[in-house]
Protein backbone atom coordinates (compact mmCIF):
# COMPACT_ATOMS: atom_id res chain seq x y z
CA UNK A 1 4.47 34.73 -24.22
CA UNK A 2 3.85 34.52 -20.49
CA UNK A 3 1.22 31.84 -19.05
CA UNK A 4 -1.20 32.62 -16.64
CA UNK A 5 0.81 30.14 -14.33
CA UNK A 6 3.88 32.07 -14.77
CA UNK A 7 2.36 34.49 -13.61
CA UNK A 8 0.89 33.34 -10.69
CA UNK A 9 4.21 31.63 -9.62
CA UNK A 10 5.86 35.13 -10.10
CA UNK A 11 3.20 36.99 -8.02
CA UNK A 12 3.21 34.42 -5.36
CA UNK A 13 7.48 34.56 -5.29
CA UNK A 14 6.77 38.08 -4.76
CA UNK A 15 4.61 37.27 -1.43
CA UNK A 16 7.01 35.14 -0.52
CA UNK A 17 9.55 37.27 -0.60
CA UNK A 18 7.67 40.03 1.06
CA UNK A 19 6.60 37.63 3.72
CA UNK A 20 9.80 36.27 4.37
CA UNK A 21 12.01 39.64 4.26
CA UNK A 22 9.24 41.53 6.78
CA UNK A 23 10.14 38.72 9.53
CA UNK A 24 13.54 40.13 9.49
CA UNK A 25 15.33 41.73 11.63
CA UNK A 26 14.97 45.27 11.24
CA UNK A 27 13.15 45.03 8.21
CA UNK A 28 9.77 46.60 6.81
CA UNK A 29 7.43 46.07 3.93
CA UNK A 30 7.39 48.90 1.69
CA UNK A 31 3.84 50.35 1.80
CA UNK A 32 2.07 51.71 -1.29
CA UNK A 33 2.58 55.47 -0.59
CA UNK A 34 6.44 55.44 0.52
CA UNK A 35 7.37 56.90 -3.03
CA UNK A 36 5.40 59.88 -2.44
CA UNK A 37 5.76 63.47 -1.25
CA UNK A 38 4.89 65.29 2.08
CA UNK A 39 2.10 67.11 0.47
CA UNK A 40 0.31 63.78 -0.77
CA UNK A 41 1.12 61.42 2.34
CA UNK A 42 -0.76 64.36 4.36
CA UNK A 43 -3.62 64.15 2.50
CA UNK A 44 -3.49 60.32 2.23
CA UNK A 45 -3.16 60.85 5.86
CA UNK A 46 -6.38 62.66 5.91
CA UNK A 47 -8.25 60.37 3.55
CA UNK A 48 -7.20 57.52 6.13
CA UNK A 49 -8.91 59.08 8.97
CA UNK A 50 -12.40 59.03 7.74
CA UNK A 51 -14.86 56.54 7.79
CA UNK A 52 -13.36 52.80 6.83
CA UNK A 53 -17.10 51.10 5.39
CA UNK A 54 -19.69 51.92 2.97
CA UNK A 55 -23.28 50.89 3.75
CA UNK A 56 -24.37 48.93 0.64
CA UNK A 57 -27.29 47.85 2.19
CA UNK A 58 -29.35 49.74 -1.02
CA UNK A 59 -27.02 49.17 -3.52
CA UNK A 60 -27.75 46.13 -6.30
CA UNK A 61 -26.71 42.48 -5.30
CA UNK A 62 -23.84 42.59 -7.54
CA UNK A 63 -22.54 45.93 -6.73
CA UNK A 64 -22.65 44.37 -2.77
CA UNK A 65 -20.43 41.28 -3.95
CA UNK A 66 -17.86 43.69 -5.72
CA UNK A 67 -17.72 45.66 -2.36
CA UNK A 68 -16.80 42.82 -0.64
CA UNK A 69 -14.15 42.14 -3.29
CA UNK A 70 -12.91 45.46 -2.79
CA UNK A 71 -13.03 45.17 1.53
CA UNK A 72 -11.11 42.21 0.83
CA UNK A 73 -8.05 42.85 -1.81
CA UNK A 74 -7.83 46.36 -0.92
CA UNK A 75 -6.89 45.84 2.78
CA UNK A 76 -4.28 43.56 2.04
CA UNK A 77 -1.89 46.85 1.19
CA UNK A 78 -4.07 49.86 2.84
CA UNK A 79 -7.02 50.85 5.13
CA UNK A 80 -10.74 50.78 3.43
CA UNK A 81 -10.72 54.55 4.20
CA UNK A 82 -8.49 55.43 1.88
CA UNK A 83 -9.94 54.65 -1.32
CA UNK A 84 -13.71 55.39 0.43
CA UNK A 85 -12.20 58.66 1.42
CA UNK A 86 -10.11 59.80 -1.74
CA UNK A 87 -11.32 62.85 -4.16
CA UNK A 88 -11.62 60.17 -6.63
CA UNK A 89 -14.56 59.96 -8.46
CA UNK A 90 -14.30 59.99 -12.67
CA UNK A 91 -14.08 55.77 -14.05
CA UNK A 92 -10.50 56.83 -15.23
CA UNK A 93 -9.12 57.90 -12.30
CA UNK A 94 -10.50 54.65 -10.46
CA UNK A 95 -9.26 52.76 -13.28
CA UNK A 96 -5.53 54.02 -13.61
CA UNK A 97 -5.26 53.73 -9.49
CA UNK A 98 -6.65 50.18 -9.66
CA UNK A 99 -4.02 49.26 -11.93
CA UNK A 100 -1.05 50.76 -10.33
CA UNK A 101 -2.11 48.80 -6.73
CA UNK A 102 -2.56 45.55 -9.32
CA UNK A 103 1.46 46.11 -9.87
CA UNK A 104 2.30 45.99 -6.12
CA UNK A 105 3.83 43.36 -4.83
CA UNK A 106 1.50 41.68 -2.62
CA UNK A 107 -1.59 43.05 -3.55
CA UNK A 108 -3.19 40.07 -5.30
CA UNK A 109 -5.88 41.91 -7.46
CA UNK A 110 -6.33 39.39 -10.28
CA UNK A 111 -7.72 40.86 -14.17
CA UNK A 112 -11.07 39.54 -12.56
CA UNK A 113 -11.26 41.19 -9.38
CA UNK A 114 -9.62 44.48 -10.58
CA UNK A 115 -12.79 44.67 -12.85
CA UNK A 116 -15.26 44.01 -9.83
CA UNK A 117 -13.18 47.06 -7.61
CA UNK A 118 -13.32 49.27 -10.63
CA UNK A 119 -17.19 48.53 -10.54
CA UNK A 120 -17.77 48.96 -7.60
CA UNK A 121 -16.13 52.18 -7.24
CA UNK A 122 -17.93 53.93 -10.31
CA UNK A 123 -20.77 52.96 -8.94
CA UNK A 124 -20.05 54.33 -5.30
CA UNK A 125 -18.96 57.15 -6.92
CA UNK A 126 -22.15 58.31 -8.65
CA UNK A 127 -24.15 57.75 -5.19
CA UNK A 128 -21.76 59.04 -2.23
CA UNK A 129 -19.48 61.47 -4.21
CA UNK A 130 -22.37 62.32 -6.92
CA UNK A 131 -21.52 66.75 -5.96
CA UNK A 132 -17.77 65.72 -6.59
CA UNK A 133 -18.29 63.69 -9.71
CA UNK A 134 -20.81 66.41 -11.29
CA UNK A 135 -18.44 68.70 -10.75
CA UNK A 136 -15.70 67.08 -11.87
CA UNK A 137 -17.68 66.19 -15.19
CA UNK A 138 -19.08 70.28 -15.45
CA UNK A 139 -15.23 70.96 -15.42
CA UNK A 140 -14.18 67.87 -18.37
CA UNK A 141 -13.19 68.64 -21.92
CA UNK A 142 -16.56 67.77 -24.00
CA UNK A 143 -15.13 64.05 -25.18
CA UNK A 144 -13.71 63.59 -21.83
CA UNK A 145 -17.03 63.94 -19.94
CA UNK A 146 -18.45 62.02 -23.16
CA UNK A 147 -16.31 59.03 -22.60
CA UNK A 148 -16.70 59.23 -18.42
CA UNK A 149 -20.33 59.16 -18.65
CA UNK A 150 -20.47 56.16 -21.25
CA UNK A 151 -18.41 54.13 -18.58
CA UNK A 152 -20.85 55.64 -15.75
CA UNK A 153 -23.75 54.43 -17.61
CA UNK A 154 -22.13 51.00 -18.32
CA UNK A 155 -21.40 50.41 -15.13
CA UNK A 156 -25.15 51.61 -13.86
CA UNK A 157 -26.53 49.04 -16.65
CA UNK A 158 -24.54 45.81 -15.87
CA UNK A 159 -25.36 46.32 -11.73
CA UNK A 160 -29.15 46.40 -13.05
CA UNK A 161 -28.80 42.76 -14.11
């Protein structure tokens, strides 16, 4: 079994390492979309080039303190504007893309703050990208669309308290 604190030390040898290989000569830190195609690095490109903020201003206190969670971690690796920007919108495909950036080195999203991104994001979702994510549910098997709009409404209820 793993502790938390091997964990940590692992994590942090990663920064480290990251840290201490970028200050050499000729070297670079590997970004989180070098392992992709043409096609998607274009439209990354694209999704990079909007706007970088969300207003939150009328969003619930707790929702606010998860965005700045998010501003914080998720700039560490890539701009704001590319999660803001993305086409995602369903709780799974926030979920399975805040996991894979928990796994890169460097990216310091702890269990904790992973599940403050993740609520954040639903929640964004279902106010900015509400045309995308209805249509995107309209299109979803029956227990898919089920099962998204059970972690929707979870989401909705917890920022309510």
């Amino acid at each position: 079994m793993v502790s938390f604190g091997m964990k940590l030390n692992r994590r942090m040898g990663w920064v480290a390492l990251v840290l201490v290989a970028a200050t050499l000569p000729g070297a670079r830190v590997i970004r989180a979309d070098d392992d992709v195609d043409a096609a998607t690095k274009a439209k990354i490109a694209g999704y990079d080039k909007g706007p970088a903020s969300v207003d939150v201003s009328a969003y619930p206190a707790t929702i606010q303190k998860d965005y700045a969670v998010f501003r914080q971690r998720c700039t560490l690796c890539h701009t704001l504007a590319r999660p803001i920007n993305s086409d995602f919108v369903m709780p799974d495909e926030w979920s399975r893309y805040i996991k894979r950036m928990m796994h890169k080195p460097g990216s310091m999203i702890s269990n904790a703050n992973a599940k403050k991104i993740y609520t954040f994001l639903v929640y964004d979702a279902t106010i900015r990208k509400k045309a995308a994510l209805d249509g995107k549910l309209a299109s979803a098997a029956p227990a898919d669309k089920a099962d998204a709009e059970a972690k929707i409404q979870k989401v909705i209820q917890e920022s309510a308290q």
